[in-house]
Protein backbone atom coordinates (compact mmCIF):
# COMPACT_ATOMS: atom_id res chain seq x y z
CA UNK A 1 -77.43 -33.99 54.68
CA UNK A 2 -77.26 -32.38 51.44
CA UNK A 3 -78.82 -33.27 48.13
CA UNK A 4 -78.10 -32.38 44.68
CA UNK A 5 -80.51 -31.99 42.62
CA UNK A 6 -80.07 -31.45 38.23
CA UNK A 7 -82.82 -29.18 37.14
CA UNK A 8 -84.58 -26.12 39.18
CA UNK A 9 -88.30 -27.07 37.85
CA UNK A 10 -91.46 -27.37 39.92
CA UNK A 11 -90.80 -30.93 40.78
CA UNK A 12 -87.23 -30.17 42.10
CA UNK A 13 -88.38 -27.03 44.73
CA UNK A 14 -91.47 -29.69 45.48
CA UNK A 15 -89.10 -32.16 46.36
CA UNK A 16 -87.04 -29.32 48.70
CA UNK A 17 -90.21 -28.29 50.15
CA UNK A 18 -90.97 -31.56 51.52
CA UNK A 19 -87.39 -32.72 52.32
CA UNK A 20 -86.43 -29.08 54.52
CA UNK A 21 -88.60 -29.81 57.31
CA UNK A 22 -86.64 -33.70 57.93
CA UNK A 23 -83.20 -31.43 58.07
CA UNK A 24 -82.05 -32.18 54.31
CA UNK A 25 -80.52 -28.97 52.27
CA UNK A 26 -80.52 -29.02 48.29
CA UNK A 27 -78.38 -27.65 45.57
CA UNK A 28 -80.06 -27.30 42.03
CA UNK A 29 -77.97 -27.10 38.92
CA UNK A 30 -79.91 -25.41 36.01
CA UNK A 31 -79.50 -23.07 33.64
CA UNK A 32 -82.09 -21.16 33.99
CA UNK A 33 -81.29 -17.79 36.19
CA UNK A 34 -84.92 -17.92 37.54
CA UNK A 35 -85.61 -21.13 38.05
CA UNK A 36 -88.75 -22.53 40.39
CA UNK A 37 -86.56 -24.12 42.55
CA UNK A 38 -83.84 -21.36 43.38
CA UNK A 39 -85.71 -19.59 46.44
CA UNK A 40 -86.04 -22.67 48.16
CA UNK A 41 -82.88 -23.97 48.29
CA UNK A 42 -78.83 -23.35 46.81
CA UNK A 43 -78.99 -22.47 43.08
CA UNK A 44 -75.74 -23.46 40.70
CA UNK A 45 -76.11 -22.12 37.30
CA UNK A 46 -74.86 -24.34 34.51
């Protein structure tokens, strides 16, 4: 499964850190280039 996610914040890679263990893969759309959330998971810049 694979979840989109809009913003790269803290809550967003919290989210991806509990979700990767149950098999779920995220995509964050942000425009930030160094955003929280983009080492845990697929980063889209906006």
């Amino acid at each position: 499964m694979k979840i989109g996610i809009l913003g790269g914040g803290q809550l967003a890679r919290m989210l991806s850190l509990a979700g990767t263990p149950l098999g779920v893969d995220f995509v964050f759309l942000c425009q930030a280039h160094d955003a929280c959330a983009a080492t845990v998971g697929e980063h889209l810049h906006a």
